[in-house]
PDB file of N, CA and C in Angstrom:
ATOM      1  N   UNK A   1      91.317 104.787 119.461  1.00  0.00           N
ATOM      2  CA  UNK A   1      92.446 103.838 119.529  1.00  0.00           C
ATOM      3  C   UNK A   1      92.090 102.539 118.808  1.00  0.00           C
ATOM      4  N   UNK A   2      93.270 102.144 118.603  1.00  0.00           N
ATOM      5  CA  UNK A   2      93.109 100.521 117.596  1.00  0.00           C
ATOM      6  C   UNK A   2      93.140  99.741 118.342  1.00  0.00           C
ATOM      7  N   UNK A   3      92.049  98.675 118.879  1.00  0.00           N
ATOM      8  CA  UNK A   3      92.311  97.502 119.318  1.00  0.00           C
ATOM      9  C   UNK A   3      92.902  96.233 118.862  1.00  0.00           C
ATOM     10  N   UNK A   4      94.046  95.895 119.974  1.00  0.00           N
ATOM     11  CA  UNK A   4      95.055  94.703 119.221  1.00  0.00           C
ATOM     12  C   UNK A   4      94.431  93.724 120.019  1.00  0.00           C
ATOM     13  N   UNK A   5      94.088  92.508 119.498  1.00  0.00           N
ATOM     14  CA  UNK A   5      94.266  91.078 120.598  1.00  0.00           C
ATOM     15  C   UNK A   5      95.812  90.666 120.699  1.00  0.00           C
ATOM     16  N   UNK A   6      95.496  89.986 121.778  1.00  0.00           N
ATOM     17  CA  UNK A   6      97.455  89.819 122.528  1.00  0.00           C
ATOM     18  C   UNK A   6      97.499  88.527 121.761  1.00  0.00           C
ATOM     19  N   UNK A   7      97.183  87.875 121.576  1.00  0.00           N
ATOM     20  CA  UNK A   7      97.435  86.944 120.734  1.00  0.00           C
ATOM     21  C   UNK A   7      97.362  87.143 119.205  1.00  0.00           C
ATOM     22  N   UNK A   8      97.159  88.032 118.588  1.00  0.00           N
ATOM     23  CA  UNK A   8      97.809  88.895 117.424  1.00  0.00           C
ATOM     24  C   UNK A   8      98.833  89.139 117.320  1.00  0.00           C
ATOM     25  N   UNK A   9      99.067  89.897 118.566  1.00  0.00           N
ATOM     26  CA  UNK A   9     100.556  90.286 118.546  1.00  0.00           C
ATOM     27  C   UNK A   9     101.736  89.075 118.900  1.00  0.00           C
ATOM     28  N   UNK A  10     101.264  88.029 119.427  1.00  0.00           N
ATOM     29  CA  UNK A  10     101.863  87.300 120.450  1.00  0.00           C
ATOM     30  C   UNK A  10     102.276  86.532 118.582  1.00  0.00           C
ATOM     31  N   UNK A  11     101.202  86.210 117.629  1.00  0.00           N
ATOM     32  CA  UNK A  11     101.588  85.848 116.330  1.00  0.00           C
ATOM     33  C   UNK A  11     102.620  86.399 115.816  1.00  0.00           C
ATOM     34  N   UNK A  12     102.392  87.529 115.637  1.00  0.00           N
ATOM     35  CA  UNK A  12     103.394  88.565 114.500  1.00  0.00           C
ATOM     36  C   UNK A  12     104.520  88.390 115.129  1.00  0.00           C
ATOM     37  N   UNK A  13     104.988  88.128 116.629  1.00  0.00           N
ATOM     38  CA  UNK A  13     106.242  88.057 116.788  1.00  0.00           C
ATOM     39  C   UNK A  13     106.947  87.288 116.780  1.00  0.00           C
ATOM     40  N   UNK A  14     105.977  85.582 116.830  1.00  0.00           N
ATOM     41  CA  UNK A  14     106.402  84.224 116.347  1.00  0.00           C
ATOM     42  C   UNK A  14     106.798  84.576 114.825  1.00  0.00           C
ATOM     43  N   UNK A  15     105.941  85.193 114.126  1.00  0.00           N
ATOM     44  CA  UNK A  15     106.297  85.143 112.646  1.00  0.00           C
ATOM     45  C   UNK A  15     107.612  85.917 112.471  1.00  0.00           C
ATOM     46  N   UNK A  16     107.904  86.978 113.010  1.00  0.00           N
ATOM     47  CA  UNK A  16     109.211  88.000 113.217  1.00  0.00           C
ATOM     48  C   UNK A  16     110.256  87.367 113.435  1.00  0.00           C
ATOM     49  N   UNK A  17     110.131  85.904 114.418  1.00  0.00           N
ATOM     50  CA  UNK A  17     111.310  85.497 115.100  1.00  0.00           C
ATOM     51  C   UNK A  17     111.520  84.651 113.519  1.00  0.00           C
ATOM     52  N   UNK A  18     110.708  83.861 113.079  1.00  0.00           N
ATOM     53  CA  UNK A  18     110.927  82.785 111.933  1.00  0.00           C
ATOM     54  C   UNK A  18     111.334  83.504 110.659  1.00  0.00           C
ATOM     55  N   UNK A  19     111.124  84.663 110.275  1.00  0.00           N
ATOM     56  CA  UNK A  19     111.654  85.277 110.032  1.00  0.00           C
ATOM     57  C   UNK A  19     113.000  85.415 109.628  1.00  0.00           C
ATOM     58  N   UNK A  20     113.428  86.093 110.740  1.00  0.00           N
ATOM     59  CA  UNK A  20     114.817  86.617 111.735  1.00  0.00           C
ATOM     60  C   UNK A  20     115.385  85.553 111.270  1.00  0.00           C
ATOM     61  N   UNK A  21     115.314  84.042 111.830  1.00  0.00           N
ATOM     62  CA  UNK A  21     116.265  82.658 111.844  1.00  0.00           C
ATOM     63  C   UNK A  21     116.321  82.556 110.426  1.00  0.00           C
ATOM     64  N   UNK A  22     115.490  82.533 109.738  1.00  0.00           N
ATOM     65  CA  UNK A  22     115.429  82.260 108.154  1.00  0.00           C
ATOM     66  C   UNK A  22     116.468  82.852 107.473  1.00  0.00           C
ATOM     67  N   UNK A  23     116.421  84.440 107.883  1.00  0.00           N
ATOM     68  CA  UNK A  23     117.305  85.280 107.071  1.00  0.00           C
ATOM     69  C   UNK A  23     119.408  84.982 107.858  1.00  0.00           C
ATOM     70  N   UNK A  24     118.859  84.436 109.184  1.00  0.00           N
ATOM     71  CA  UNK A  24     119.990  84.081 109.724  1.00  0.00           C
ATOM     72  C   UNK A  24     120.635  82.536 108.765  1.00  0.00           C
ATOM     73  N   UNK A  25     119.683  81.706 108.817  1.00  0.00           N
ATOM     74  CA  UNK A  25     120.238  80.839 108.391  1.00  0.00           C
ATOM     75  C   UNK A  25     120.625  81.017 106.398  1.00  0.00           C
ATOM     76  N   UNK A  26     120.108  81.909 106.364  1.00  0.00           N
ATOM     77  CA  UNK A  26     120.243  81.908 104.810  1.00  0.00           C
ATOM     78  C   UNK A  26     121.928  82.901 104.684  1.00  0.00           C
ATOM     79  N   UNK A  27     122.294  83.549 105.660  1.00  0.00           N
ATOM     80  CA  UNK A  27     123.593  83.993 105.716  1.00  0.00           C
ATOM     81  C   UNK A  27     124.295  83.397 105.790  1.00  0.00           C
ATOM     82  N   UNK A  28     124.306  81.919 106.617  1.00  0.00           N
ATOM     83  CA  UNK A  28     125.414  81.214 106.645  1.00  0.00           C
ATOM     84  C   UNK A  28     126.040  80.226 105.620  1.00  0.00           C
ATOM     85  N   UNK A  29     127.547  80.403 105.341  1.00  0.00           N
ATOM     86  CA  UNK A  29     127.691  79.948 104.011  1.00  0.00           C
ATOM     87  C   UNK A  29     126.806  78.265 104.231  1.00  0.00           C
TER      88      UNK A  29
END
């Protein structure tokens, strides 16, 4: 098995959310 640290993951999903808003805010006219 692959060991994850939770604070790896706890990153990638901060980065996912900034992301997410980015592509949100780039939709709006």
């Amino acid at each position: 098995m692959i060991r994850v640290n939770l604070p790896d993951i706890k990153a990638c999903l901060i980065i996912a959310m900034d992301v997410v808003d980015a592509g949100r805010k780039a939709d709006l006219p």
